[in-house]
C-alpha atoms as a PDB file:
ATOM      1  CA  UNK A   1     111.042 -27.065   1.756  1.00  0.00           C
ATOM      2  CA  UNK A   2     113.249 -28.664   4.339  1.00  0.00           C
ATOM      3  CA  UNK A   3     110.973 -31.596   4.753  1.00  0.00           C
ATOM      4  CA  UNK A   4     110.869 -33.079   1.415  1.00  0.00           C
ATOM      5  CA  UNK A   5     114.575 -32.996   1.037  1.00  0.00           C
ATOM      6  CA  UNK A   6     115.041 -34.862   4.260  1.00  0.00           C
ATOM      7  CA  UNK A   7     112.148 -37.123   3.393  1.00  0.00           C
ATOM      8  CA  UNK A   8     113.727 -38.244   0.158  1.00  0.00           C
ATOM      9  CA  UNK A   9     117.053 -38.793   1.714  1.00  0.00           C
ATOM     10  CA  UNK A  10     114.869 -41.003   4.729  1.00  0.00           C
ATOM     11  CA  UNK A  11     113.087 -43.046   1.844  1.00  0.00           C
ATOM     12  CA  UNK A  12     116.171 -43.888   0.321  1.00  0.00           C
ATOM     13  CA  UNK A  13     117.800 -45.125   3.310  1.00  0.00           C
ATOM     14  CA  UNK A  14     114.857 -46.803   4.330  1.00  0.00           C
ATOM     15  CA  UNK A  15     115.244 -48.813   0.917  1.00  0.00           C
ATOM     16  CA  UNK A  16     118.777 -49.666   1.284  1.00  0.00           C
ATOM     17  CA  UNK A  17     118.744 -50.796   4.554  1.00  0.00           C
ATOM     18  CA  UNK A  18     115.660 -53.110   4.134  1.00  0.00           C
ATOM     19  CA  UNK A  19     117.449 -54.517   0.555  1.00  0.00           C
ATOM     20  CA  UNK A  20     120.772 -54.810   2.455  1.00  0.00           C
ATOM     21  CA  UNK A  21     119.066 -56.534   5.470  1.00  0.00           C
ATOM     22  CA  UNK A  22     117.761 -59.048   3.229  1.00  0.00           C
ATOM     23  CA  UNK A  23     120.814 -59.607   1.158  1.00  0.00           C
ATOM     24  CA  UNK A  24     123.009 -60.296   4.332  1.00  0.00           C
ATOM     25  CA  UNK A  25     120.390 -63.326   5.079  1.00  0.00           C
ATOM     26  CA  UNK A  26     122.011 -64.909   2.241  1.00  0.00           C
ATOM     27  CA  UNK A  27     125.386 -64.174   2.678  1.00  0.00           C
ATOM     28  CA  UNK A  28     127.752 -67.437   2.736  1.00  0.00           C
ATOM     29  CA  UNK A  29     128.256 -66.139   6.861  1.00  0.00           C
ATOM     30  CA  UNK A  30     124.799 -65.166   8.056  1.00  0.00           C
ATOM     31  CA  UNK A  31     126.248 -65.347  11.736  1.00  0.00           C
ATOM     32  CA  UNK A  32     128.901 -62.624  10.621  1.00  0.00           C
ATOM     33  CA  UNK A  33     126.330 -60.548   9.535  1.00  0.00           C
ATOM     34  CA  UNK A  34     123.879 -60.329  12.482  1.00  0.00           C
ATOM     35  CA  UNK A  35     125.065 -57.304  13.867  1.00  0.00           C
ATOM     36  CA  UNK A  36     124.446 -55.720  10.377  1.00  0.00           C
ATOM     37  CA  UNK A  37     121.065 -57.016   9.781  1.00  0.00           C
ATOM     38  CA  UNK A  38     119.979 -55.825  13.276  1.00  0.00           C
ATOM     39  CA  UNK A  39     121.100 -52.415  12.785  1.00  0.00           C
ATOM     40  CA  UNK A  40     119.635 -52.344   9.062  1.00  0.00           C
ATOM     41  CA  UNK A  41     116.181 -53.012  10.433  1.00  0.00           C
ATOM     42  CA  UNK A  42     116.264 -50.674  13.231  1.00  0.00           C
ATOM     43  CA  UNK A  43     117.969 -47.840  11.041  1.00  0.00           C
ATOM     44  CA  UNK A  44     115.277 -48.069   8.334  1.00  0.00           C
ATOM     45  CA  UNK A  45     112.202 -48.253  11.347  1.00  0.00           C
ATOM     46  CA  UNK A  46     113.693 -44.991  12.826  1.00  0.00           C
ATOM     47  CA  UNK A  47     113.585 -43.293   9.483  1.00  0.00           C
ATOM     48  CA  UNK A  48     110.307 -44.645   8.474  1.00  0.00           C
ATOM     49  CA  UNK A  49     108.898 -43.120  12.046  1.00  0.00           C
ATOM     50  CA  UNK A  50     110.744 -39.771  11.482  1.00  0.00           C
ATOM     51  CA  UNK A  51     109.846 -39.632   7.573  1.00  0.00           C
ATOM     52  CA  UNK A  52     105.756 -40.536   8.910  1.00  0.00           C
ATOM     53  CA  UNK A  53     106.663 -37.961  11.445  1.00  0.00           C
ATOM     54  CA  UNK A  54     107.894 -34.677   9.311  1.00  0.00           C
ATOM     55  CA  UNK A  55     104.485 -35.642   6.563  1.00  0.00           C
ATOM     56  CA  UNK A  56     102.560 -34.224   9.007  1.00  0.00           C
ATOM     57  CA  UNK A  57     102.639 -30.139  10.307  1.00  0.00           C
ATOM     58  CA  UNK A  58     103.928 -31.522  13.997  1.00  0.00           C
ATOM     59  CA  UNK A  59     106.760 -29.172  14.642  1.00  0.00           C
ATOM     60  CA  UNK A  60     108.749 -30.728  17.693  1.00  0.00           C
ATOM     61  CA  UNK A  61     110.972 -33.170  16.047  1.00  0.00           C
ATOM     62  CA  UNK A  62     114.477 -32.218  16.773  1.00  0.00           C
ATOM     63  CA  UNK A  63     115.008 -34.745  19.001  1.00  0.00           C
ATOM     64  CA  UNK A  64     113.983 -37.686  16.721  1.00  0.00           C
ATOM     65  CA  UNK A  65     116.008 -35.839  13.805  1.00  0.00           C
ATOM     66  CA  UNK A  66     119.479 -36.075  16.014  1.00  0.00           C
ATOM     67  CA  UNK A  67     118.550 -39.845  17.231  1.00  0.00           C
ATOM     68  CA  UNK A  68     117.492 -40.470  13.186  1.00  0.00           C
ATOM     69  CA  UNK A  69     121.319 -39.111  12.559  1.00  0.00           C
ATOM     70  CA  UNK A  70     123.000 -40.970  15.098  1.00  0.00           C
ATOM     71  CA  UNK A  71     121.349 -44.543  13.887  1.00  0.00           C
ATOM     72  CA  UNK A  72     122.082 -43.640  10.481  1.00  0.00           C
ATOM     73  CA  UNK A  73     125.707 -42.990  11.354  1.00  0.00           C
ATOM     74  CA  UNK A  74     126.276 -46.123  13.469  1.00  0.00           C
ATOM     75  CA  UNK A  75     124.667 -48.029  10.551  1.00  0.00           C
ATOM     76  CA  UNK A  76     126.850 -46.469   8.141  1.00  0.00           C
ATOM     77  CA  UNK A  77     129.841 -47.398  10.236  1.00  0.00           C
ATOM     78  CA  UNK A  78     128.482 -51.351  10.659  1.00  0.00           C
ATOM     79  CA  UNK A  79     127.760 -51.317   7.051  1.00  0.00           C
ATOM     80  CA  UNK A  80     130.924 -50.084   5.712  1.00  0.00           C
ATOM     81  CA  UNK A  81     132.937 -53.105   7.823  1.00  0.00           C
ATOM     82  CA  UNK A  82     131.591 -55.368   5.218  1.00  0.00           C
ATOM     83  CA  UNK A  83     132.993 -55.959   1.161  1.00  0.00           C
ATOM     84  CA  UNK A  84     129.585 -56.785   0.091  1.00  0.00           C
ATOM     85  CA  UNK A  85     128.188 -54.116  -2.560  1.00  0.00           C
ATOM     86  CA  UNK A  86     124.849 -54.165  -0.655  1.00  0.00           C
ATOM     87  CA  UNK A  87     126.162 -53.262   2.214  1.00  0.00           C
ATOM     88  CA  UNK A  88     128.741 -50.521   1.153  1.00  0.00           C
ATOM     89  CA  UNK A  89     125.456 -48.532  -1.089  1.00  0.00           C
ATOM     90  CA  UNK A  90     123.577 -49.258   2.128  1.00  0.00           C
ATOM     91  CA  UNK A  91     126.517 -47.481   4.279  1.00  0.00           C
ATOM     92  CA  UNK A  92     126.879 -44.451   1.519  1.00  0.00           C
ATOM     93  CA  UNK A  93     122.988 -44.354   1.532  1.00  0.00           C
ATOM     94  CA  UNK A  94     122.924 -43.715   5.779  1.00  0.00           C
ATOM     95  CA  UNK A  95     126.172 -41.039   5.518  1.00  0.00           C
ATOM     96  CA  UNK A  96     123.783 -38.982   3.365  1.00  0.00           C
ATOM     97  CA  UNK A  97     120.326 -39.429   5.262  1.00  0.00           C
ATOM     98  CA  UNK A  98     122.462 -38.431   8.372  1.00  0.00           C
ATOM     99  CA  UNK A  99     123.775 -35.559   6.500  1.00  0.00           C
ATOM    100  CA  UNK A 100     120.363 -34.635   5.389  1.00  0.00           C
ATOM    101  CA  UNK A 101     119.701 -34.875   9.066  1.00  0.00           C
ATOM    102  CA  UNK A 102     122.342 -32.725  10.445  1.00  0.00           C
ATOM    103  CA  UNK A 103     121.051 -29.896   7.417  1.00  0.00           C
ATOM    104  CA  UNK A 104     117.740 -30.252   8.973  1.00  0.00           C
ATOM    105  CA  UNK A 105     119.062 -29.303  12.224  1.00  0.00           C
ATOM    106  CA  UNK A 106     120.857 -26.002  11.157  1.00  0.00           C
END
């Protein structure tokens, strides 16, 4: 079922992004790593409400699947800016959620 692959690819995103959030607060440079933290924690909210979204049989969801995909991608691009391991698993963790995404979508 299309759902449960994209659900396990939004759950594991949503992990990263909250452990990599967290890690940046205690990076040497928490000022350098604002911009990351703020897209961490709005990248795993928007693919906690889509994964909430697609467990239930409500069928009109392309719209928050392409937004899911674009926050994911953005993320991925802040995330892989940094050396830190957390952040480059958190960055390879987004490229695939948005690629479950844009599977979803075809």
């Amino acid at each position: 079922m299309r759902n449960e692959q994209l659900i396990s690819a939004l759950g594991n995103c949503i992990n990263h992004c909250n452990y990599c959030a967290d890690a940046c607060l205690d990076e040497d440079n928490v000022k350098m790593m604002v911009k990351c933290i703020r897209i961490d924690k709005v990248c795993a909210e928007v693919c906690s409400a889509l994964s909430q979204v697609l467990a239930t049989s409500y069928s009109d969801v392309r719209g928050l699947v392409e937004y899911c995909k674009k926050v994911c991608e953005a993320c991925a691009k802040e995330c892989e800016g940094h050396d830190h391991k957390h952040c480059q698993e958190c960055a390879d963790a987004c490229r695939k959620c948005a690629d479950a995404c844009a599977t979803y979508l075809n």
